[in-house]
C-alpha atoms as a PDB file:
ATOM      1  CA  UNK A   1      19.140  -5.240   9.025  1.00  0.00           C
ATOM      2  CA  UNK A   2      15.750  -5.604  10.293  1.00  0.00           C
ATOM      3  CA  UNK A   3      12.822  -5.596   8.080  1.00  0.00           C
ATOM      4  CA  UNK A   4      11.620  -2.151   9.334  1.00  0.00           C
ATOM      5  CA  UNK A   5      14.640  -0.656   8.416  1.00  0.00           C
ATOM      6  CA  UNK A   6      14.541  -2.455   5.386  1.00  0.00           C
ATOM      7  CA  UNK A   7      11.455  -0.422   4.654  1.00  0.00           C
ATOM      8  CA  UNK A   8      12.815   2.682   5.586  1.00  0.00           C
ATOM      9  CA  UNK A   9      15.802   2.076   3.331  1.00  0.00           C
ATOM     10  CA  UNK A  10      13.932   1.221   0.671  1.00  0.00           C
ATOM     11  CA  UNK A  11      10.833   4.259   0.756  1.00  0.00           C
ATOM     12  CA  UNK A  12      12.967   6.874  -1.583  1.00  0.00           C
ATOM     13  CA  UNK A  13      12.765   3.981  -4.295  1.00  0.00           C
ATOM     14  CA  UNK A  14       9.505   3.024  -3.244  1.00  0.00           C
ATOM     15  CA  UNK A  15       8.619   7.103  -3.685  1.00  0.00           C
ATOM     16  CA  UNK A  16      10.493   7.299  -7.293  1.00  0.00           C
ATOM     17  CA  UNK A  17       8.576   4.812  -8.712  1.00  0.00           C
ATOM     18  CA  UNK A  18       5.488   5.831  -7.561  1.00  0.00           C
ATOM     19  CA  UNK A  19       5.141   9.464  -7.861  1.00  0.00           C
ATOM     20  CA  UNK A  20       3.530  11.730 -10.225  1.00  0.00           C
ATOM     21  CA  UNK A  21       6.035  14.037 -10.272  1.00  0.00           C
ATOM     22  CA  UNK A  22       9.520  14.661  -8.972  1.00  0.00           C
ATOM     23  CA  UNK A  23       8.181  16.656  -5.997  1.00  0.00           C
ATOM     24  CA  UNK A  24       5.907  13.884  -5.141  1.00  0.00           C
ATOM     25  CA  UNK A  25       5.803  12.878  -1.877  1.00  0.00           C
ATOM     26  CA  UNK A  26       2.411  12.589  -0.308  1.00  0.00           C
ATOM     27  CA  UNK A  27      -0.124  11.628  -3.790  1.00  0.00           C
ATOM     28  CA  UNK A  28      -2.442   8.230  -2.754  1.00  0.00           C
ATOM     29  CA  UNK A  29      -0.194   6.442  -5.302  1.00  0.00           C
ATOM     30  CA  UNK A  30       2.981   6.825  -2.850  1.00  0.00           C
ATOM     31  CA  UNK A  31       1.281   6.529   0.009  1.00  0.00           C
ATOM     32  CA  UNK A  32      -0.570   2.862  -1.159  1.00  0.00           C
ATOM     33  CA  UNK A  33       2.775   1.694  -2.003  1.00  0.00           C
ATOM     34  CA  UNK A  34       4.508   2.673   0.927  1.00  0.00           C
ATOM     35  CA  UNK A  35       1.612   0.864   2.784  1.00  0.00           C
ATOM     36  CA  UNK A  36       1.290  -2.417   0.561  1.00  0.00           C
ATOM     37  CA  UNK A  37       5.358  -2.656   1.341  1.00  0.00           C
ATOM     38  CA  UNK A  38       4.564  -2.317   5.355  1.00  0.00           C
ATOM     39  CA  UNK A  39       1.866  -4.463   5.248  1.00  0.00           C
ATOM     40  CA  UNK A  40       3.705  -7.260   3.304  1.00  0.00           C
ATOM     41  CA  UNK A  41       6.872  -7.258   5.971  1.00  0.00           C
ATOM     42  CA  UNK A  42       3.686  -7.455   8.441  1.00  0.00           C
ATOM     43  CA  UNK A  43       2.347 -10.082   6.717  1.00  0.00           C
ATOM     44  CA  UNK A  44       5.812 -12.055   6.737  1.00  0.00           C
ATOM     45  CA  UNK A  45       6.358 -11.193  10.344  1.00  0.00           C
ATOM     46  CA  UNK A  46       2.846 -12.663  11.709  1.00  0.00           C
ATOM     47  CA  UNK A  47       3.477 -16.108   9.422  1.00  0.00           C
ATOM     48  CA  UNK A  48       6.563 -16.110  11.703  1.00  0.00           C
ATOM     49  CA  UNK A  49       5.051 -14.922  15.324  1.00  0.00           C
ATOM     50  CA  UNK A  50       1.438 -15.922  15.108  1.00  0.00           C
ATOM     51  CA  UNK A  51       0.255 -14.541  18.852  1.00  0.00           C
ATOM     52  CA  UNK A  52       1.634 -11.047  17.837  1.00  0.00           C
ATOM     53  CA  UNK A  53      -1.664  -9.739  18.645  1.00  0.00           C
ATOM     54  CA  UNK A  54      -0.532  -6.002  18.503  1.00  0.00           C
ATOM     55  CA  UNK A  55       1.296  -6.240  15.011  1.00  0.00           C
ATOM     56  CA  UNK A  56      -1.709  -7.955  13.991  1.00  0.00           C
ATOM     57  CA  UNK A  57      -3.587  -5.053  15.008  1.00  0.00           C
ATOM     58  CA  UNK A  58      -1.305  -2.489  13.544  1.00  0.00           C
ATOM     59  CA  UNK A  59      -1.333  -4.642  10.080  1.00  0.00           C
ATOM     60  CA  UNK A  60      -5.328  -4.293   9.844  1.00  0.00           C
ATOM     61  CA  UNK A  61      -5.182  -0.447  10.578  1.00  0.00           C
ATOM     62  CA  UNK A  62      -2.898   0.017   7.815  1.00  0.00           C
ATOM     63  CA  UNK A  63      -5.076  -2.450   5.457  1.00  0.00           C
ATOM     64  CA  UNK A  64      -7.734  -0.372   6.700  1.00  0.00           C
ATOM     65  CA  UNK A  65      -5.907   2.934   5.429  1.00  0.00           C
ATOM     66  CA  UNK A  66      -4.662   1.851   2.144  1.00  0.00           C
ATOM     67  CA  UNK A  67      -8.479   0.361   1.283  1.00  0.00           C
ATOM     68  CA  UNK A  68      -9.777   4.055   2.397  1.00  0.00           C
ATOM     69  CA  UNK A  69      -7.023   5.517  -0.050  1.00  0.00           C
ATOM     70  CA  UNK A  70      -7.725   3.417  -2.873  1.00  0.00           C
ATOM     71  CA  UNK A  71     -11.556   4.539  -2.445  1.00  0.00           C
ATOM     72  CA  UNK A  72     -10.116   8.078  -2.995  1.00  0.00           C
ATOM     73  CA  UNK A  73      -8.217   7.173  -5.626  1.00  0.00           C
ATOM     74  CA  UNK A  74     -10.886   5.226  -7.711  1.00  0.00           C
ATOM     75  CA  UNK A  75     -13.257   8.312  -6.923  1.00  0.00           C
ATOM     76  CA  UNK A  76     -10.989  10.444  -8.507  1.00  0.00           C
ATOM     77  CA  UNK A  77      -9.269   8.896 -11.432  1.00  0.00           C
ATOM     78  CA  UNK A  78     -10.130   5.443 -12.431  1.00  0.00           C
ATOM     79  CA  UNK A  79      -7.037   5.145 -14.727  1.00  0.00           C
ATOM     80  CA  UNK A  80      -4.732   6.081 -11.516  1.00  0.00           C
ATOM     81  CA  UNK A  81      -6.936   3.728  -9.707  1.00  0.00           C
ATOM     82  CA  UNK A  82      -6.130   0.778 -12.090  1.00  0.00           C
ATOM     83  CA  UNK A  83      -2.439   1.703 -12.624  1.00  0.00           C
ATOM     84  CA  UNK A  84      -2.107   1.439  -9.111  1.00  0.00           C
ATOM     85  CA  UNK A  85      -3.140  -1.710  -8.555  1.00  0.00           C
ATOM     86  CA  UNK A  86      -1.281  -3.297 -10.983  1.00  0.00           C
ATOM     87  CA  UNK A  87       2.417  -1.477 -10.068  1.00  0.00           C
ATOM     88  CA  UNK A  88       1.431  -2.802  -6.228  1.00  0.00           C
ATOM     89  CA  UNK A  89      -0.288  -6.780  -6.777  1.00  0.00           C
ATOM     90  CA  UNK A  90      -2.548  -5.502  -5.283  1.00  0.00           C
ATOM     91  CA  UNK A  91      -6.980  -7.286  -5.603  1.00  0.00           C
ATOM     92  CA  UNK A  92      -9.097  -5.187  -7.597  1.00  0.00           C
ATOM     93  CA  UNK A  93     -12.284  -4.207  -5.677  1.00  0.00           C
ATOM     94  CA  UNK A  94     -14.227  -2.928  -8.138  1.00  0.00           C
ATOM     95  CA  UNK A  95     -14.037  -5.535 -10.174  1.00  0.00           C
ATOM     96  CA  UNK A  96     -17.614  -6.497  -8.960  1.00  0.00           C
ATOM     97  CA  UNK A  97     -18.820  -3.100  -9.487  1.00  0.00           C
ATOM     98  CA  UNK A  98     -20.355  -1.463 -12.242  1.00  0.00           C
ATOM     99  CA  UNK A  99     -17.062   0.824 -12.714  1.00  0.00           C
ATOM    100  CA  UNK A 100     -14.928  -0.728 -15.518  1.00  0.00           C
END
């Protein structure tokens, strides 16, 4: 199985343990994990083919995206923000910030 059906496979568990509720499908918390899974197989694939120049490009749009939804997310609810980040290993941005 390749790793992008891997993905696939594994989004409805992905979804479960992120959502709010149990009609959540589309919060910033399911959509950051969904992303931080694609962009770790990404990650794995370009240690393994390192002049993929068009995965490479595709990983930093979707780094791009989840760092845009985590923005949201902090604006909104810092205690989502946090929770978030820890469920997904994910760097804490703010940590620099005034926002604690």
């Amino acid at each position: 199985m390749s790793s992008s059906k891997k993905i696939l496979a594994d989004k409805s568990n992905i979804i479960q343990k992120n959502q709010i509720h149990d009609d959540d499908t589309g919060s910033p918390e399911v959509q950051i994990a969904i992303l931080t899974a694609e962009i770790n197989n990404l990650t794995d694939h370009l240690k393994k083919n390192p002049k993929d120049y068009s995965s490479r490009v595709g990983l930093l749009k979707k780094v791009g995206k989840r760092a845009k939804l985590l923005r949201y997310l902090s604006s909104i609810s810092l205690s989502r923000y946090k929770k978030t980040i820890a469920v997904n290993n994910i760097r804490n941005r703010l940590s620099g910030s005034n926002q604690n």
